[in-house]
PDB file of N, CA and C in Angstrom:
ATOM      1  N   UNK A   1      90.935  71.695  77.825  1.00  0.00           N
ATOM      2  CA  UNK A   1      91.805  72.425  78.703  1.00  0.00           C
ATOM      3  C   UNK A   1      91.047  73.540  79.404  1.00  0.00           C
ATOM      4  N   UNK A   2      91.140  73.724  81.003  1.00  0.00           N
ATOM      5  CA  UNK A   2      91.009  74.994  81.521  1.00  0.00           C
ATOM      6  C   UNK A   2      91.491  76.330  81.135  1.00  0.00           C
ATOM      7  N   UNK A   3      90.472  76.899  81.626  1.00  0.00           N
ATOM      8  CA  UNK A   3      90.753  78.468  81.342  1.00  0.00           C
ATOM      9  C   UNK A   3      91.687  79.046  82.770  1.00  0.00           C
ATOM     10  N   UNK A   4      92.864  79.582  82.251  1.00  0.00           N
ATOM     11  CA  UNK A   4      93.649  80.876  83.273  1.00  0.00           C
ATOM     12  C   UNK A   4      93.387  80.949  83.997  1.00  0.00           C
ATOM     13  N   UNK A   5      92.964  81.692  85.372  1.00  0.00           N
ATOM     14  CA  UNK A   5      92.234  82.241  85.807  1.00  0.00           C
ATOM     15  C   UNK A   5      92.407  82.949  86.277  1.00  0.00           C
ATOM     16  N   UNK A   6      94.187  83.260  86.342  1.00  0.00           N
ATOM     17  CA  UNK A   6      94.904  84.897  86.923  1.00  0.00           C
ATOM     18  C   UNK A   6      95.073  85.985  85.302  1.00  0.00           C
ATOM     19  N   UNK A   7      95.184  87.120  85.607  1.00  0.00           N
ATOM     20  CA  UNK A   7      95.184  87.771  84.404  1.00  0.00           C
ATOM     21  C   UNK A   7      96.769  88.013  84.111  1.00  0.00           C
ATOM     22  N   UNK A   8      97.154  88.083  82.846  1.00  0.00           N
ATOM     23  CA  UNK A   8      98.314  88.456  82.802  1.00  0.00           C
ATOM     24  C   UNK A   8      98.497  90.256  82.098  1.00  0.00           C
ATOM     25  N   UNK A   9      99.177  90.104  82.532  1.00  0.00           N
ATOM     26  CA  UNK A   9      99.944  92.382  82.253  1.00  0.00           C
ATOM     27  C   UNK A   9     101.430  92.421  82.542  1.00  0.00           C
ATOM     28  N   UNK A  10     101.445  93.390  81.035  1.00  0.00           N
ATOM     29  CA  UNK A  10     102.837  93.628  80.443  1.00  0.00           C
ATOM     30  C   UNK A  10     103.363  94.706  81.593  1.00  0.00           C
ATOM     31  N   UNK A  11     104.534  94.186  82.021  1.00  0.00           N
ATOM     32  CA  UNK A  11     104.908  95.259  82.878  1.00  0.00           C
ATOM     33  C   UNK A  11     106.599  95.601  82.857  1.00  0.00           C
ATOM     34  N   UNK A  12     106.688  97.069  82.383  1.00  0.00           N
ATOM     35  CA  UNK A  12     108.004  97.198  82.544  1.00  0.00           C
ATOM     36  C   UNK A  12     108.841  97.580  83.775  1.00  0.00           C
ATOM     37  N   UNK A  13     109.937  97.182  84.033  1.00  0.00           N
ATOM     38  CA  UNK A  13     110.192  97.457  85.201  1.00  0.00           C
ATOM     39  C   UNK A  13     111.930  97.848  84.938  1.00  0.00           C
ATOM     40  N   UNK A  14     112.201  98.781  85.493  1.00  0.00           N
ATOM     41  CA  UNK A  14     113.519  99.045  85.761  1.00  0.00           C
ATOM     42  C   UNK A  14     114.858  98.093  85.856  1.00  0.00           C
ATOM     43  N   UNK A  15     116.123  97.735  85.082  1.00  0.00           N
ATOM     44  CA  UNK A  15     116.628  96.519  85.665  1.00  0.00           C
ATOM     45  C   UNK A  15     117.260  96.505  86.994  1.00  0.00           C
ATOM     46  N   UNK A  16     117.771  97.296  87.551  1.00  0.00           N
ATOM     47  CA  UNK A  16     118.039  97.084  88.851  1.00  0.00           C
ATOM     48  C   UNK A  16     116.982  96.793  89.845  1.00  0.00           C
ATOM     49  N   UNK A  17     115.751  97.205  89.456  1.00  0.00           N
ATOM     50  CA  UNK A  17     114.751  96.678  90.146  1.00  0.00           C
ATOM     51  C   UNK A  17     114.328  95.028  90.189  1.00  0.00           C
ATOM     52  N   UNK A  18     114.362  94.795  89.027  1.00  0.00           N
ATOM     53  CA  UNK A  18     113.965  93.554  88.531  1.00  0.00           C
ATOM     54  C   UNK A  18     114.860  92.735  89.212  1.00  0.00           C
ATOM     55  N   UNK A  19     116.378  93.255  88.711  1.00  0.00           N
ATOM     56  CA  UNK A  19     117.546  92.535  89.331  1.00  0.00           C
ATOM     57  C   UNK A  19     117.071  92.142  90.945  1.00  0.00           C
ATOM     58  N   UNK A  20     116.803  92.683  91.463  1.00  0.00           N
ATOM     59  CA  UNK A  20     117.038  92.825  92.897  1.00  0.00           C
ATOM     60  C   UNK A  20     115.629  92.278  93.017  1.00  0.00           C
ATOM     61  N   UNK A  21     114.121  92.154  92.340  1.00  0.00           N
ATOM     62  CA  UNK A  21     113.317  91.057  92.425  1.00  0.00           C
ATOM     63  C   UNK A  21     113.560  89.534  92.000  1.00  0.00           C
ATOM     64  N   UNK A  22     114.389  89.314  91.271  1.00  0.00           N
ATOM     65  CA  UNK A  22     114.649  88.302  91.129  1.00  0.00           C
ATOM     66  C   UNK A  22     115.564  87.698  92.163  1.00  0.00           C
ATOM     67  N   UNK A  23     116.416  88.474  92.694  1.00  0.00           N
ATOM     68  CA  UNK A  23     117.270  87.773  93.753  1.00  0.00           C
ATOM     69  C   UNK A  23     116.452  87.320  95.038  1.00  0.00           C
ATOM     70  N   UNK A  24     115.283  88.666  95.701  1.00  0.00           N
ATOM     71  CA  UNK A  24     114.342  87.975  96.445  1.00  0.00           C
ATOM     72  C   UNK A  24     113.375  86.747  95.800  1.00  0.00           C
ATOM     73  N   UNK A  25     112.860  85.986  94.682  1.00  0.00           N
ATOM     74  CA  UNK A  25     112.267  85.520  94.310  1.00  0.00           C
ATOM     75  C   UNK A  25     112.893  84.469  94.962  1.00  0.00           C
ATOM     76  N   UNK A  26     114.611  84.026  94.441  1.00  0.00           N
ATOM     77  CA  UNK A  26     115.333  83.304  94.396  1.00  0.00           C
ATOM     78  C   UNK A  26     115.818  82.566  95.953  1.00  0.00           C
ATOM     79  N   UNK A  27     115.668  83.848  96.682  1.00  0.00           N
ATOM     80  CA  UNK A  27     115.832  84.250  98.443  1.00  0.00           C
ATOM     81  C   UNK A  27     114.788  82.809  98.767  1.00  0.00           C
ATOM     82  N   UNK A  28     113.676  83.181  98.089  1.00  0.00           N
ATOM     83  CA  UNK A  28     112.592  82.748  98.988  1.00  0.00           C
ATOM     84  C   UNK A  28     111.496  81.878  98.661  1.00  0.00           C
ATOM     85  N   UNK A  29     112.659  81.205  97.246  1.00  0.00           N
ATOM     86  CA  UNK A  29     112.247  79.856  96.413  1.00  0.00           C
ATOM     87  C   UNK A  29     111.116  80.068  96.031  1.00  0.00           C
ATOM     88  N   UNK A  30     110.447  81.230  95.302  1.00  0.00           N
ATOM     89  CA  UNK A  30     109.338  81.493  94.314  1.00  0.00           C
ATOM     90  C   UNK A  30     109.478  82.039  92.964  1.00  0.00           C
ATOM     91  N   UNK A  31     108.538  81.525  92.016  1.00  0.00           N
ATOM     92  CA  UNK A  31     109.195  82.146  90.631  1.00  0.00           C
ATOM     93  C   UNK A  31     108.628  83.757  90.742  1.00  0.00           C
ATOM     94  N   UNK A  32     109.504  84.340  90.076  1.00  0.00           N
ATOM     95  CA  UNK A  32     109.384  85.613  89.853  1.00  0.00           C
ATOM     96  C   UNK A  32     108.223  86.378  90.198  1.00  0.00           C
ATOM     97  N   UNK A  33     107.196  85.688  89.323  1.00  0.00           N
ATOM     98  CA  UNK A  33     105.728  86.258  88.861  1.00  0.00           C
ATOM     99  C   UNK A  33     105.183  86.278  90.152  1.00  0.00           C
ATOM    100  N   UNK A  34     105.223  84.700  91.053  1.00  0.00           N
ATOM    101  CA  UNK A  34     104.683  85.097  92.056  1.00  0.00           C
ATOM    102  C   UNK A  34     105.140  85.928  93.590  1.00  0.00           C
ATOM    103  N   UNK A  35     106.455  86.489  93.260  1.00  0.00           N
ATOM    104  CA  UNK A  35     107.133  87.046  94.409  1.00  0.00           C
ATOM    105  C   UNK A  35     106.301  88.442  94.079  1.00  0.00           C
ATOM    106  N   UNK A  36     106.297  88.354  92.515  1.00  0.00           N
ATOM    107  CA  UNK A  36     105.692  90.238  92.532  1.00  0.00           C
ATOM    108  C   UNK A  36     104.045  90.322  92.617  1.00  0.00           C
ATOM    109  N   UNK A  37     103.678  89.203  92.749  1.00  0.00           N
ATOM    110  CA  UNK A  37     102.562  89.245  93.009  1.00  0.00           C
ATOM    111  C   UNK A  37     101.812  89.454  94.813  1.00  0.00           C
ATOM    112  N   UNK A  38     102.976  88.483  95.310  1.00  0.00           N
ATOM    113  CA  UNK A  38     102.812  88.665  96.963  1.00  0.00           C
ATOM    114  C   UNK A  38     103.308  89.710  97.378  1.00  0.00           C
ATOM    115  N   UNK A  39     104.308  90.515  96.969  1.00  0.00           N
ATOM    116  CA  UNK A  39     104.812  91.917  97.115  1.00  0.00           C
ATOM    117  C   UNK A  39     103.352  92.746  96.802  1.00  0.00           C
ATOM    118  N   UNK A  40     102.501  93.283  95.970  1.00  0.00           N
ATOM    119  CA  UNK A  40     101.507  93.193  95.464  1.00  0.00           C
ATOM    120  C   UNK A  40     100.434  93.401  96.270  1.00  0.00           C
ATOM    121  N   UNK A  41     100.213  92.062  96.832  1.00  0.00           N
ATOM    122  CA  UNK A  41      99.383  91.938  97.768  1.00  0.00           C
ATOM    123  C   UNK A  41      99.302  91.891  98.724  1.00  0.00           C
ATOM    124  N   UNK A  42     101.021  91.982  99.864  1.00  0.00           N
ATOM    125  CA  UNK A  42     101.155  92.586 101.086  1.00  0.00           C
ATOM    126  C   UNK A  42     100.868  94.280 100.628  1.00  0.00           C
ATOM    127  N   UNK A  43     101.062  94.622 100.195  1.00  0.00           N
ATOM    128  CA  UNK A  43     100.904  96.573 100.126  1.00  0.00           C
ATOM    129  C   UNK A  43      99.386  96.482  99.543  1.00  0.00           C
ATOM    130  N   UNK A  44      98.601  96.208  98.964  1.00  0.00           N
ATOM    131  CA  UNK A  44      97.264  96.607  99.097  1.00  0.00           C
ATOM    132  C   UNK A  44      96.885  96.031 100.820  1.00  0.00           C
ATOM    133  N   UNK A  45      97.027  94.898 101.245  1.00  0.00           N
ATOM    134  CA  UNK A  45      96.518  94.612 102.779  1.00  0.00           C
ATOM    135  C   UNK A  45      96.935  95.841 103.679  1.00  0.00           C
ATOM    136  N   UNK A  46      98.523  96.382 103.340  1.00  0.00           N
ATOM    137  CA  UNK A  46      98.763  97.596 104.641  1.00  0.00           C
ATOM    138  C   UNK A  46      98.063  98.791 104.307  1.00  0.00           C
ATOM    139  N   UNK A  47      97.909  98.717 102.687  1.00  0.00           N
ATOM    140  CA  UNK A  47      96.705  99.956 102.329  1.00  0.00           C
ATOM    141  C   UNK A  47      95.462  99.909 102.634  1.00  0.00           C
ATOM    142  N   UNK A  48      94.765  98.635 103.078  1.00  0.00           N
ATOM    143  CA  UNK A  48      93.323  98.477 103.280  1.00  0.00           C
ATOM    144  C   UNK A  48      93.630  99.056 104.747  1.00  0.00           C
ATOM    145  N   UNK A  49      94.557  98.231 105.507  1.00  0.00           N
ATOM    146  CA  UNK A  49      94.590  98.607 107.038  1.00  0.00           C
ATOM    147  C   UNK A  49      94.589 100.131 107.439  1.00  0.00           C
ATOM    148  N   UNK A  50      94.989 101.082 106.765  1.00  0.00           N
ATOM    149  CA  UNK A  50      95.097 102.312 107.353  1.00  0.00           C
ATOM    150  C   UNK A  50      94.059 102.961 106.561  1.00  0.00           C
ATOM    151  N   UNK A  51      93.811 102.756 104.788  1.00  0.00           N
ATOM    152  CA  UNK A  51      92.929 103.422 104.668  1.00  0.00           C
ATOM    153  C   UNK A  51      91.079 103.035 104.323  1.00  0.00           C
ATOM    154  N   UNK A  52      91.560 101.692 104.404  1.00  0.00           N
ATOM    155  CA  UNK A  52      89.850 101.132 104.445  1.00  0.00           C
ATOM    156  C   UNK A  52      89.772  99.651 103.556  1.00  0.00           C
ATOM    157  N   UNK A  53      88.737  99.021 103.541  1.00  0.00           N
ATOM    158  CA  UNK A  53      88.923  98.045 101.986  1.00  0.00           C
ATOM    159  C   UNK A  53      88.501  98.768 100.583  1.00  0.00           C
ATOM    160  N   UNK A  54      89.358  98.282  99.668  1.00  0.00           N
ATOM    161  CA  UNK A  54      89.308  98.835  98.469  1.00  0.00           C
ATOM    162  C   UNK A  54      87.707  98.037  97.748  1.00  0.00           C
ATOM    163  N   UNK A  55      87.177  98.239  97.282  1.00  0.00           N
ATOM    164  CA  UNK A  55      85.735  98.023  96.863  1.00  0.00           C
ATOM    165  C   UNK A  55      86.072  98.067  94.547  1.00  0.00           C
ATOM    166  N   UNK A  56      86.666  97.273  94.227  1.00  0.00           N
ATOM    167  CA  UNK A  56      87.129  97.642  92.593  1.00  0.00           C
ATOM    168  C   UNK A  56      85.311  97.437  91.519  1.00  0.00           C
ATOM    169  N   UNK A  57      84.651  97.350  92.156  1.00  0.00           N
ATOM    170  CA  UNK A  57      83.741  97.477  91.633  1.00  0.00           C
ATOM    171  C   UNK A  57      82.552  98.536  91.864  1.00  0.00           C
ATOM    172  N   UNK A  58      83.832  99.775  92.709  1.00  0.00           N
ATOM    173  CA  UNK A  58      82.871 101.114  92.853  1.00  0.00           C
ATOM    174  C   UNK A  58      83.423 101.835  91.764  1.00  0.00           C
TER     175      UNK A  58
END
């Protein structure tokens, strides 16, 4: 068997928050994990755009 290759992290989250991620998940026919993941990764892209690329190995 292959290895993972996304990492997983415990994350708590508020339930009305959650609530209301799961309904967009549901919106937009993705499981959970990956709606909060593309949420995620649209806001680091508008953060690179205004303040630069992030470099995680400085």
């Amino acid at each position: 068997m292959g290895e993972y290759k996304n990492k997983t992290y415990p994350l708590r989250l508020d339930n009305n928050l959650m609530d209301k991620l799961r309904k967009l998940a549901e919106q937009e026919d993705r499981p959970l994990s990956k709606q909060i993941e593309r949420i995620v990764r649209e806001y680091i892209q508008a953060y690179e755009q205004e303040h630069g690329e992030i470099n995680p190995d400085e």
